[in-house]
Protein backbone atom coordinates (compact mmCIF):
# COMPACT_ATOMS: atom_id res chain seq x y z
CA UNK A 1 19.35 30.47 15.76
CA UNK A 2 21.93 28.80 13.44
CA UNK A 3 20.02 26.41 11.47
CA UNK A 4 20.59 25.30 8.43
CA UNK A 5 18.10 26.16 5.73
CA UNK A 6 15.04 23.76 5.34
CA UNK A 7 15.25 20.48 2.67
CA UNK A 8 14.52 21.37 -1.26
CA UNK A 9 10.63 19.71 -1.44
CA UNK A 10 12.01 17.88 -4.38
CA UNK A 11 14.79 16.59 -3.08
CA UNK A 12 12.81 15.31 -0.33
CA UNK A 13 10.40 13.58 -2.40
CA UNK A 14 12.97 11.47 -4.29
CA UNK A 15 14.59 10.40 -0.96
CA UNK A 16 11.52 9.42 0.45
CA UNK A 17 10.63 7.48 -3.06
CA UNK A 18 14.37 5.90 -3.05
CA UNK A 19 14.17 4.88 0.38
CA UNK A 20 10.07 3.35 -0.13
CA UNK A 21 11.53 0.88 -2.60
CA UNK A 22 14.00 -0.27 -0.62
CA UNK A 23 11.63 -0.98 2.18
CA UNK A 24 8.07 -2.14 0.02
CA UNK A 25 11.36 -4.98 -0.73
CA UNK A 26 12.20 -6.07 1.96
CA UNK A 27 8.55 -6.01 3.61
CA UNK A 28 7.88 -8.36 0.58
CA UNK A 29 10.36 -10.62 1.40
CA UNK A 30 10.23 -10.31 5.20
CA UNK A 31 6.02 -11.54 4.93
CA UNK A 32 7.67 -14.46 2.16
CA UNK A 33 9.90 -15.82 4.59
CA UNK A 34 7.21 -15.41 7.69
CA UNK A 35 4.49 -17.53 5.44
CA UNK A 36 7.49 -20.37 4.18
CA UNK A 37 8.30 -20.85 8.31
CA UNK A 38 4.35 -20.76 8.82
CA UNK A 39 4.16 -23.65 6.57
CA UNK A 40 7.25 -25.47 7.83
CA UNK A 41 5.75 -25.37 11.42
CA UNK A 42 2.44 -26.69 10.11
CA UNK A 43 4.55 -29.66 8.73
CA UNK A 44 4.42 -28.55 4.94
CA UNK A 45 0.47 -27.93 4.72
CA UNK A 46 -0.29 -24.70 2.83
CA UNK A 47 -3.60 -24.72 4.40
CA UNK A 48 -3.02 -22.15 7.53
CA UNK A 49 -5.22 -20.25 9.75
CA UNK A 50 -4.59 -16.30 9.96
CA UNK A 51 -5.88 -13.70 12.31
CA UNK A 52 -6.43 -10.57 10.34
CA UNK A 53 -7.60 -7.03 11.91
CA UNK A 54 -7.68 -3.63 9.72
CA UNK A 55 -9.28 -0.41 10.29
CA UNK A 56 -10.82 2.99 8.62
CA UNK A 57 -9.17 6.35 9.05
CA UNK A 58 -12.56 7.82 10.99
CA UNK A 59 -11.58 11.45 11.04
CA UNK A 60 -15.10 12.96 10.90
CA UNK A 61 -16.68 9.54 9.90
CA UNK A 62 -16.18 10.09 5.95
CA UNK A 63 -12.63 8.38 6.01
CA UNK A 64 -11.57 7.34 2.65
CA UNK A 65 -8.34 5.36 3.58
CA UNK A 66 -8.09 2.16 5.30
CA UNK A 67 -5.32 -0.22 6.14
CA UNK A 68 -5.76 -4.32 6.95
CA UNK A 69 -3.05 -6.93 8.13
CA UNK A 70 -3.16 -10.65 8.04
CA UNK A 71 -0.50 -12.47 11.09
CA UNK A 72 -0.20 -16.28 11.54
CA UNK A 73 -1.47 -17.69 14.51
CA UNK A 74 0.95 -20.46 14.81
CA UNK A 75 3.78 -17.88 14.64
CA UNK A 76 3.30 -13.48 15.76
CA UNK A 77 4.23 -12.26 12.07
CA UNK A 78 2.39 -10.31 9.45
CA UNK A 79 1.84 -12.64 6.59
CA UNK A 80 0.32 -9.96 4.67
CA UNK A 81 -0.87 -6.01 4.56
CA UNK A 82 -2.65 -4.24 2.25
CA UNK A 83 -4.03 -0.28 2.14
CA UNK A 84 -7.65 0.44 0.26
CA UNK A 85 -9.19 3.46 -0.70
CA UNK A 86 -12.42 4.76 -1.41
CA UNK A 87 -11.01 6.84 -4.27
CA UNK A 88 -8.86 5.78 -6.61
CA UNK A 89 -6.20 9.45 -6.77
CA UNK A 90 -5.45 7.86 -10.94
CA UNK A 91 -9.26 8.60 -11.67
CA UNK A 92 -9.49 11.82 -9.57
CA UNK A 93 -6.35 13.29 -11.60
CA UNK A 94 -7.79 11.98 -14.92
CA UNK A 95 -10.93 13.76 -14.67
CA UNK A 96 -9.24 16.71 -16.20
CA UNK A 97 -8.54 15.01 -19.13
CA UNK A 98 -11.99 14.50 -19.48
CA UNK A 99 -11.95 18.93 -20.77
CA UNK A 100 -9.20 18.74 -22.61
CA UNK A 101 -9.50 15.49 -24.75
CA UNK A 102 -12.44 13.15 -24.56
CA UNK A 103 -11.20 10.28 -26.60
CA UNK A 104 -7.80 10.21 -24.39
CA UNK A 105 -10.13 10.05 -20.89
CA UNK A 106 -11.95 7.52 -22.49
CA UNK A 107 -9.09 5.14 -23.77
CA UNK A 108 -7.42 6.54 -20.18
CA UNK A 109 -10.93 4.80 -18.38
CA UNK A 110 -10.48 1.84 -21.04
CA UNK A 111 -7.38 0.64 -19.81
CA UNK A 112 -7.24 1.86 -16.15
CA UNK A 113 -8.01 -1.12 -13.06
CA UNK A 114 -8.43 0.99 -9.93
């Protein structure tokens, strides 16, 4: 076969990360301009109802990653989205630090929000 050798990890990685903050961007603004029509539909009242769903990765019921969406009823777009975890991966990594140097985990726990 004549194929061309397989994509550097790295350079992988920081295409994916380049082309994520383009998108998280204009998801952002796309959900900003869905809740501004939302609003100008309900005649300028801020007050709107939402419909919002979400679920729980269930592989093997112990699923640590979920996902939830909020969508307008008066118009079919996604107002809002949001991810959650039952592990924060910050913490999980900084438990290492807890070996090494005690008083940098605990300034590290200190100033960390998960």
């Amino acid at each position: 076969l004549n194929l061309p050798p397989p994509v550097q990890e790295q350079k992988y990685r920081e295409a994916q990360e380049f082309i994520l903050n383009y998108v998280e961007k204009a998801q952002e603004q796309s959900m900003i301009a869905a809740v501004e029509e939302a609003v100008v539909e309900a005649g300028d009242v801020r007050n709107l109802t939402i419909s919002g769903d979400g679920a729980w990765l269930t592989r093997g019921f112990s699923s640590v990653h979920g996902i939830s969406a909020l969508c307008s009823t008066t118009r079919p777009k996604t107002v809002d989205t949001n991810w959650c975890s039952k592990k924060c991966s910050k913490c999980q990594g900084a438990e290492s630090l807890r070996h090494v140097s005690s008083d940098l985990f605990r300034t590290f726990q200190e100033n960390h929000e998960c």
